[in-house]
Protein backbone atom coordinates (compact mmCIF):
# COMPACT_ATOMS: atom_id res chain seq x y z
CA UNK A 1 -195.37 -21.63 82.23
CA UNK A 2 -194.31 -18.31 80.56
CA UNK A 3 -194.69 -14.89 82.43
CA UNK A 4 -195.78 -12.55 80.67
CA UNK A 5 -196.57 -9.85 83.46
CA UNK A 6 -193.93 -7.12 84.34
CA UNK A 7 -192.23 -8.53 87.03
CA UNK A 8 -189.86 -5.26 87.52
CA UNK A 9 -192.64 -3.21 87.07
CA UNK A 10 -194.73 -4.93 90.24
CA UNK A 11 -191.81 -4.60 92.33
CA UNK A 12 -191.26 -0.93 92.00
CA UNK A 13 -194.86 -0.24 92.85
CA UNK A 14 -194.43 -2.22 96.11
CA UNK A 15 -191.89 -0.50 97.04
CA UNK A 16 -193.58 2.91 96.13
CA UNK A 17 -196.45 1.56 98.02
CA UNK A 18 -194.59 0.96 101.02
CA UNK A 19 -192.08 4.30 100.91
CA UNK A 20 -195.04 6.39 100.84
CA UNK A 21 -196.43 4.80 103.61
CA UNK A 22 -193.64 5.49 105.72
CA UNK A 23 -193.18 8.81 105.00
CA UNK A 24 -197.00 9.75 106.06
CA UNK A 25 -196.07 8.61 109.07
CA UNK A 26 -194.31 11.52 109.66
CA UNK A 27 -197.83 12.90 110.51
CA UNK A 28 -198.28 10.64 113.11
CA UNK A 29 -195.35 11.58 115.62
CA UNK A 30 -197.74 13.57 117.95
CA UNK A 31 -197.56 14.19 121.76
CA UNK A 32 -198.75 10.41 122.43
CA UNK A 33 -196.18 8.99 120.47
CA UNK A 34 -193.63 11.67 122.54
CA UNK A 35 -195.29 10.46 125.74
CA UNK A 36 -195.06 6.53 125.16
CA UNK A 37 -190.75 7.59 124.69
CA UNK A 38 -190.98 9.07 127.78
CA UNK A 39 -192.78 6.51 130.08
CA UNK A 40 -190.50 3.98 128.54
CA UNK A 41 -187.32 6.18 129.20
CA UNK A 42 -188.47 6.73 132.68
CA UNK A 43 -189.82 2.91 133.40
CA UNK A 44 -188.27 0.71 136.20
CA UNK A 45 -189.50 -2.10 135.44
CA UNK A 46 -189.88 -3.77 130.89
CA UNK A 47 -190.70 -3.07 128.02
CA UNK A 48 -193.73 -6.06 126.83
CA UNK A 49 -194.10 -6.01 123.04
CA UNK A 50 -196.99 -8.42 121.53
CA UNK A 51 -199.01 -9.13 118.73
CA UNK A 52 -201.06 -12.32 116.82
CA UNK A 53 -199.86 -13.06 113.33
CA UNK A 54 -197.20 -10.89 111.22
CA UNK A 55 -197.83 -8.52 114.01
CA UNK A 56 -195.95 -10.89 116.33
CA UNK A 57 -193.23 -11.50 113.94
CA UNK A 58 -192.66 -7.46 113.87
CA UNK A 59 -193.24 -7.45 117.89
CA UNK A 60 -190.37 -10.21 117.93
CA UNK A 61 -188.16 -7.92 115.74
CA UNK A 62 -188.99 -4.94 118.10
CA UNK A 63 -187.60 -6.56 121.28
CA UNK A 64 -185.08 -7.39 119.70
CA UNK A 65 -183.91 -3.64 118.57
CA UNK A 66 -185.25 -2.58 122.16
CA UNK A 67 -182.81 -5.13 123.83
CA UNK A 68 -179.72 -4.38 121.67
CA UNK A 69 -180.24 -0.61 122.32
CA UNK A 70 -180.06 -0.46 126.19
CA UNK A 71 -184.02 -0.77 126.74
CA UNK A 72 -184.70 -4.30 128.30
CA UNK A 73 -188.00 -5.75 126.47
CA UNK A 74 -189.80 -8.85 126.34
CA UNK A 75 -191.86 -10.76 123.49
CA UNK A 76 -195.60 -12.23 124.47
CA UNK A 77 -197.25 -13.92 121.62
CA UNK A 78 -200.92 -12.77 122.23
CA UNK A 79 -202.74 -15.87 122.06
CA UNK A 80 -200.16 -17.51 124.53
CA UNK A 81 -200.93 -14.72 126.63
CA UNK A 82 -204.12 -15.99 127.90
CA UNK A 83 -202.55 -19.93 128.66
CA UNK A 84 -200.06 -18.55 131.28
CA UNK A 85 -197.59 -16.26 130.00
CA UNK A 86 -199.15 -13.29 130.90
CA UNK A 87 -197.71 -13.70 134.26
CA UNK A 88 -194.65 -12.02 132.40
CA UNK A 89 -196.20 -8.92 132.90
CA UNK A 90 -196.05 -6.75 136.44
CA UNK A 91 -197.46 -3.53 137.51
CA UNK A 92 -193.92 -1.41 136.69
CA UNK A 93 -194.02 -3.01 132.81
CA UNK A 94 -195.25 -1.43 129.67
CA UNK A 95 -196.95 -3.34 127.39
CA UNK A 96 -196.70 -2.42 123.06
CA UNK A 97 -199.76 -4.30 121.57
CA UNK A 98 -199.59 -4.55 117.89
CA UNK A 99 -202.10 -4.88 115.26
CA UNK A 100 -202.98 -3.58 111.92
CA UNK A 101 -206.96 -3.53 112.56
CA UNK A 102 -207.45 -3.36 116.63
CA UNK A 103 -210.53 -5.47 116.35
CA UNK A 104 -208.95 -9.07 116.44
CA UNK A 105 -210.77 -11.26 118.73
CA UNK A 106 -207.57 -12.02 120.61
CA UNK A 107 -206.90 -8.40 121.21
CA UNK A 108 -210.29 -8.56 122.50
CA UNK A 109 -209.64 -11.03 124.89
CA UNK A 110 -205.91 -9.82 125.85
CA UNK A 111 -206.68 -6.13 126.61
CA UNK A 112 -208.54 -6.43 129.39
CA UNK A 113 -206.12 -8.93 130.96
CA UNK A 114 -203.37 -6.25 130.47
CA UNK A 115 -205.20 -4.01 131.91
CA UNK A 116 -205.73 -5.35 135.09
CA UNK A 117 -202.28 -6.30 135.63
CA UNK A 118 -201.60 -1.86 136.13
CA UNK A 119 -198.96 -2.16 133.16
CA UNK A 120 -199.41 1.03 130.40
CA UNK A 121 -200.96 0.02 127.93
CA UNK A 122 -199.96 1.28 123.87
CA UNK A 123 -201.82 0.52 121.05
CA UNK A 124 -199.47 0.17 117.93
CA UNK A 125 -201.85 0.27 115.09
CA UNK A 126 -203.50 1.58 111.62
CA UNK A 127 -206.58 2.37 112.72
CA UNK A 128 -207.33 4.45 115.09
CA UNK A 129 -211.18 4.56 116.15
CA UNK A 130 -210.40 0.24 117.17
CA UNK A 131 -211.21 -1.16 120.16
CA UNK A 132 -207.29 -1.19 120.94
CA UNK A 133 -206.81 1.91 120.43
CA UNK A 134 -210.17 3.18 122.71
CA UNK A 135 -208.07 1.46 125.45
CA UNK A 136 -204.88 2.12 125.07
CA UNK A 137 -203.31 4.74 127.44
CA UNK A 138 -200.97 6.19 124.46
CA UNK A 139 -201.83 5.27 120.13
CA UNK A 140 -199.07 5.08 117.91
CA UNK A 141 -200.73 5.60 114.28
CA UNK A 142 -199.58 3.99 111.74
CA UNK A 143 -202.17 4.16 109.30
CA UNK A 144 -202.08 3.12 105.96
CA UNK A 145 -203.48 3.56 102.49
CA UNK A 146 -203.16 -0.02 101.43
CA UNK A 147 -201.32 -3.10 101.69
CA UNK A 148 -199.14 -3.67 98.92
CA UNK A 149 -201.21 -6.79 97.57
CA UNK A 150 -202.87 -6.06 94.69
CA UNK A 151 -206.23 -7.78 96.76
CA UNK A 152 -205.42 -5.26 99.55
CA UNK A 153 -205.17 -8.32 101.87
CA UNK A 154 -201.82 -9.79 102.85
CA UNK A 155 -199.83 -7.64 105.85
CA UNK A 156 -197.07 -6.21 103.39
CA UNK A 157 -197.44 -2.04 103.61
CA UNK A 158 -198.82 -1.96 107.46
CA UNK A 159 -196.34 -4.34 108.71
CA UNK A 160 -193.50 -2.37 107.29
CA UNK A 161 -195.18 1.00 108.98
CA UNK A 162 -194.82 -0.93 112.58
CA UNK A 163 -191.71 -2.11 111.67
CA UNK A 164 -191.05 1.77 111.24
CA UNK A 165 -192.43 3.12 113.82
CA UNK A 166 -190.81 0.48 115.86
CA UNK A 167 -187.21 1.28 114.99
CA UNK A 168 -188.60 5.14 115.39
CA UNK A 169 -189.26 4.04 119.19
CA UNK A 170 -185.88 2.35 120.04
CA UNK A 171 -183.63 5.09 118.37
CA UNK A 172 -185.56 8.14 120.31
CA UNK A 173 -184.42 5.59 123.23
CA UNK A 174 -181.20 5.27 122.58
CA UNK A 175 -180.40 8.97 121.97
CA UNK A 176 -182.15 9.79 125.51
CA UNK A 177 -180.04 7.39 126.81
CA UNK A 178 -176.65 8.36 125.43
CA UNK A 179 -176.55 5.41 124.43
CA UNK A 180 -172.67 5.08 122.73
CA UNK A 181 -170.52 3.02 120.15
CA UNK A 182 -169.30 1.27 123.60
CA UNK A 183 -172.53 0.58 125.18
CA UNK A 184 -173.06 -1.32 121.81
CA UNK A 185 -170.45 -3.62 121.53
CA UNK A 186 -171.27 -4.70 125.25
CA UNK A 187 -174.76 -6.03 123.64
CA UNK A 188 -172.93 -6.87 120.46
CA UNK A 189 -169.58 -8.73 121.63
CA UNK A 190 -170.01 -10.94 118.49
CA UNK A 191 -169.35 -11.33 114.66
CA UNK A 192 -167.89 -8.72 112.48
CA UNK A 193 -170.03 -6.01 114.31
CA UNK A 194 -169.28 -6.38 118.23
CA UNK A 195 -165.38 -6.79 116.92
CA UNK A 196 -165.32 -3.62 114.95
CA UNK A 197 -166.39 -2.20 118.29
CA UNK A 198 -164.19 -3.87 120.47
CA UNK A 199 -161.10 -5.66 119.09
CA UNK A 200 -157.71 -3.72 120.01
CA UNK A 201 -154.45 -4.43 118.31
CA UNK A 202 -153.13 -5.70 121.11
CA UNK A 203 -155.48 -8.45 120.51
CA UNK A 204 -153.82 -9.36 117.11
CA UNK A 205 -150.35 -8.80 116.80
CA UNK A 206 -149.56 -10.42 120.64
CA UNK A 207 -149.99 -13.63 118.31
CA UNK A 208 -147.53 -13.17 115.74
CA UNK A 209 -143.93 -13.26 115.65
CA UNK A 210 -142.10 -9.98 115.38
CA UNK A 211 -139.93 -9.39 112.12
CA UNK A 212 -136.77 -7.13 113.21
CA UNK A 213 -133.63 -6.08 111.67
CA UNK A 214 -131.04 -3.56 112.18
CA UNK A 215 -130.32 -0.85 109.69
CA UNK A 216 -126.75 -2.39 108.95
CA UNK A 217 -128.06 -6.38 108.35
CA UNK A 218 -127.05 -7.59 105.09
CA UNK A 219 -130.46 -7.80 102.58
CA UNK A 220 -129.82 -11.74 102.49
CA UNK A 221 -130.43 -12.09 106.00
CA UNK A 222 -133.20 -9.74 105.69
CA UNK A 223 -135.00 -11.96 103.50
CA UNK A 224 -134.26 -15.08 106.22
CA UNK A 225 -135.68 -12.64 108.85
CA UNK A 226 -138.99 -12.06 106.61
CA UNK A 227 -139.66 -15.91 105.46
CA UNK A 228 -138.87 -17.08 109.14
CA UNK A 229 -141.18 -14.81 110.85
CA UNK A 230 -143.97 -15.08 107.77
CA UNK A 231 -145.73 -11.85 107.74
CA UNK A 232 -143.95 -10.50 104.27
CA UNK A 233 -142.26 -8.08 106.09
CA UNK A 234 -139.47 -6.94 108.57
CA UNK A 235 -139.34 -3.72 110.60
CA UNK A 236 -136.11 -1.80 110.64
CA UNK A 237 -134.99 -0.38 113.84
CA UNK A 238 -132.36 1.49 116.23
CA UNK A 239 -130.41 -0.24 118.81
CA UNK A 240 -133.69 1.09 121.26
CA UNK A 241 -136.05 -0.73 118.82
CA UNK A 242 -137.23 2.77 117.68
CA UNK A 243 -138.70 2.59 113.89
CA UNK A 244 -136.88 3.52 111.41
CA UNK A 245 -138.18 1.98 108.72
CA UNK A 246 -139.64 -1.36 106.99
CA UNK A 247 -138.84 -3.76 104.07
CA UNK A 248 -141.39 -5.48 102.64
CA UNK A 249 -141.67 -8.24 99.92
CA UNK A 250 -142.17 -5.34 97.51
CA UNK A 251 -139.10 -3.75 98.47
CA UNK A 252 -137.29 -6.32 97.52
CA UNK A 253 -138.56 -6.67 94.36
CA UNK A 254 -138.08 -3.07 93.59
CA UNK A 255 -134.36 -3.70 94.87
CA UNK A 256 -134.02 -6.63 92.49
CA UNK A 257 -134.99 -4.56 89.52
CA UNK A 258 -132.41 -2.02 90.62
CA UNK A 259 -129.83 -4.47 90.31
CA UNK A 260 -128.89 -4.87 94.14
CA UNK A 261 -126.56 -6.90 95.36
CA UNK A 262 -128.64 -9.29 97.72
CA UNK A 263 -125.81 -10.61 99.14
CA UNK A 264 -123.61 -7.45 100.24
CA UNK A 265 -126.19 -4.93 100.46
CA UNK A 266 -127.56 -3.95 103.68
CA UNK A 267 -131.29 -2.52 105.05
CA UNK A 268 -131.27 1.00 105.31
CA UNK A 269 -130.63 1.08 101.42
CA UNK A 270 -133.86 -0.81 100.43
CA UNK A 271 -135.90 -0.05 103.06
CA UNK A 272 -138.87 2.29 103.13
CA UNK A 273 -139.07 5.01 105.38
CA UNK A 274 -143.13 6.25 104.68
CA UNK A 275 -144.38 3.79 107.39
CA UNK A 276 -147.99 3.60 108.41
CA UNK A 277 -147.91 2.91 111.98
CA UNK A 278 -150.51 3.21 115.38
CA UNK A 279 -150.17 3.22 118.98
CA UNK A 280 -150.40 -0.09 121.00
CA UNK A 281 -154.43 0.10 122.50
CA UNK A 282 -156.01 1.29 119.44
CA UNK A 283 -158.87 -0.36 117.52
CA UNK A 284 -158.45 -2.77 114.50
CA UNK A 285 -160.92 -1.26 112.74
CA UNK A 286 -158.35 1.89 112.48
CA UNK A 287 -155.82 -0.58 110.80
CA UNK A 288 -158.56 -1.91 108.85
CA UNK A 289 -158.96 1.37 107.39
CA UNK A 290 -155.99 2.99 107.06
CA UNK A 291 -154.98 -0.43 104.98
CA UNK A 292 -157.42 0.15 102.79
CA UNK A 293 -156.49 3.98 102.25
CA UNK A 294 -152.94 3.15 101.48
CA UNK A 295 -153.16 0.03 99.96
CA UNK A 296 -151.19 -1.63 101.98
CA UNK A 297 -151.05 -4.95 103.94
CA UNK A 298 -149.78 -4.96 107.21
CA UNK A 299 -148.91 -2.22 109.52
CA UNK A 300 -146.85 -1.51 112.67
CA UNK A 301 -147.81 -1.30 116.35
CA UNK A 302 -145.68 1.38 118.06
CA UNK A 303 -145.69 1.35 122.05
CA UNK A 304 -144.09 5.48 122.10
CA UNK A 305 -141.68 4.81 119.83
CA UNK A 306 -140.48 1.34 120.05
CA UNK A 307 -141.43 -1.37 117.95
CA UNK A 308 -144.57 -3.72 119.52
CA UNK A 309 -145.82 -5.81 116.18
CA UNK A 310 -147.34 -6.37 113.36
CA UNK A 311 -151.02 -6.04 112.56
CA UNK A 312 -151.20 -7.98 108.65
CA UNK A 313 -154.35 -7.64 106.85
CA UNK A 314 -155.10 -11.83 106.68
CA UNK A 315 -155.28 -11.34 110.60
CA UNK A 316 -158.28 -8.88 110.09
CA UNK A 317 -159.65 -11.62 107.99
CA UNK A 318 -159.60 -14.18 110.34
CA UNK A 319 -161.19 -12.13 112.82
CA UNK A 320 -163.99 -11.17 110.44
CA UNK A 321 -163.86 -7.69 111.01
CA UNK A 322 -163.70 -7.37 106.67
């Protein structure tokens, strides 16, 4: 079947749809949505986010910001709630009840439950004269125009606004709390992410073999040094394994073009003496980058001024930091 509507087209005004929605909600940071920050910054005991529907799906996403950020939290599906999980909930808690209309008959049925647990009680929702929000101790508004279906009918534009508002929560959190690059990568240990926070040189180049060669070896058996230790390269140091320089695979092609004498010529008159280097307890990330700034592959770990390792960029690779 041919399509003959502007496909491009619809998908701009969605995302009009939905941008503008988000940005009205600028109106809606009041003092309740100030409060609800507060009594979760000050709470001893969770943070209970819930919801029926695509509300739950954005309550699910919520915890899971909340929980990565420093703020412990807790998904209830609403109509579980009412066959046994909300025993979840204690006095100390604070429960986030989403939806787009407040009027659902499982809100209905939940609110008063949550109630009489002695949890707080905030309404998350889009519009505010519901039943949810009459009962709700603080309202976060997020009101919207219309859904991005053109039958004003599937959750599109409102579930982005709590999705918003949601991530507006947990970052007003986290900046109350302080919370740091290092508190993240203790919630975050893996994938690319939690390494970029936490993986230390010392971690890589400990597992590779270190490439050395004095300043007076003969360029042939700086070439056996570089192909036996396999990281295309060979540091060139003092008699103190202090740095003085380093040879690398394109070195010696520059020093074949020059016409040297592989077999006679020694390492101080190929090598290069512009070395990138960092101190042993620093971050791979920083190699990462300052790789990718100089165009270069591998780089050497200095402990003071001696000689440690090599950092190459394929070991960045197989860490998935890149």
């Amino acid at each position: 079947m041919k399509v003959t509507k502007n496909i491009q087209k619809i998908a701009k005004k969605v995302l009009l749809n939905e941008a503008d929605a988000i940005k009205k909600l600028l109106d809606f940071i009041d003092n309740d949505f100030e409060q609800c920050v507060r009594e979760i910054f000050d709470l001893s005991g969770r943070v209970v986010v819930t919801g029926v529907g695509k509300s739950a799906i954005i309550a699910n996403k919520m915890v899971a910001t909340f929980n990565s950020t420093g703020t412990p939290a807790l998904f209830m599906h609403a109509a579980d709630a009412i066959h046994g999980d909300l025993g979840m909930i204690q006095k100390d808690d604070l429960v986030i009840c989403l939806s787009k209309s407040g009027n659902t008959p499982e809100i209905k049925v939940l609110v008063p439950l949550i109630k009489r647990t002695g949890a707080k009680l905030v309404g998350l929702v889009s519009n505010v004269d519901s039943y949810l929000a009459q009962q709700s101790d603080y309202v976060l508004n997020a009101t919207i125009g219309e859904e991005a279906c053109p039958n004003n009918l599937a959750p599109t534009t409102s579930t982005t606004a709590h999705l918003a508002m949601g991530d507006a929560l947990a970052v007003c959190l986290l900046e109350l709390r302080n919370f740091s690059s290092n508190d993240f990568a203790k919630y975050h240990p893996g994938g690319a992410l939690g390494k970029k926070l936490y993986l230390k040189v010392d971690d890589i180049y400990s597992h590779n073999e270190l490439p050395l060669v004095k300043s007076d070896t003969t360029v042939k058996d700086v070439i056996m040094e570089m192909s036996s230790k396999r990281l295309g390269a060979t540091a060139v140091v003092n008699d103190e394994r202090e740095l003085l320089g380093i040879i690398t695979d394109g070195d010696l092609r520059r020093a074949i073009e020059r016409g040297t004498d592989l077999m006679n010529d020694v390492a101080k008159n190929i090598m290069s003496t512009g070395v990138k280097t960092m101190e042993k307890g620093e971050f791979a990330v920083k190699a990462l980058n300052i790789m990718q700034q100089n165009s270069i592959s591998q780089i050497v770990i200095l402990d003071k001024k001696k000689v440690e390792g090599f950092v190459h960029l394929h070991d960045l690779l197989r860490e998935g930091i890149i």
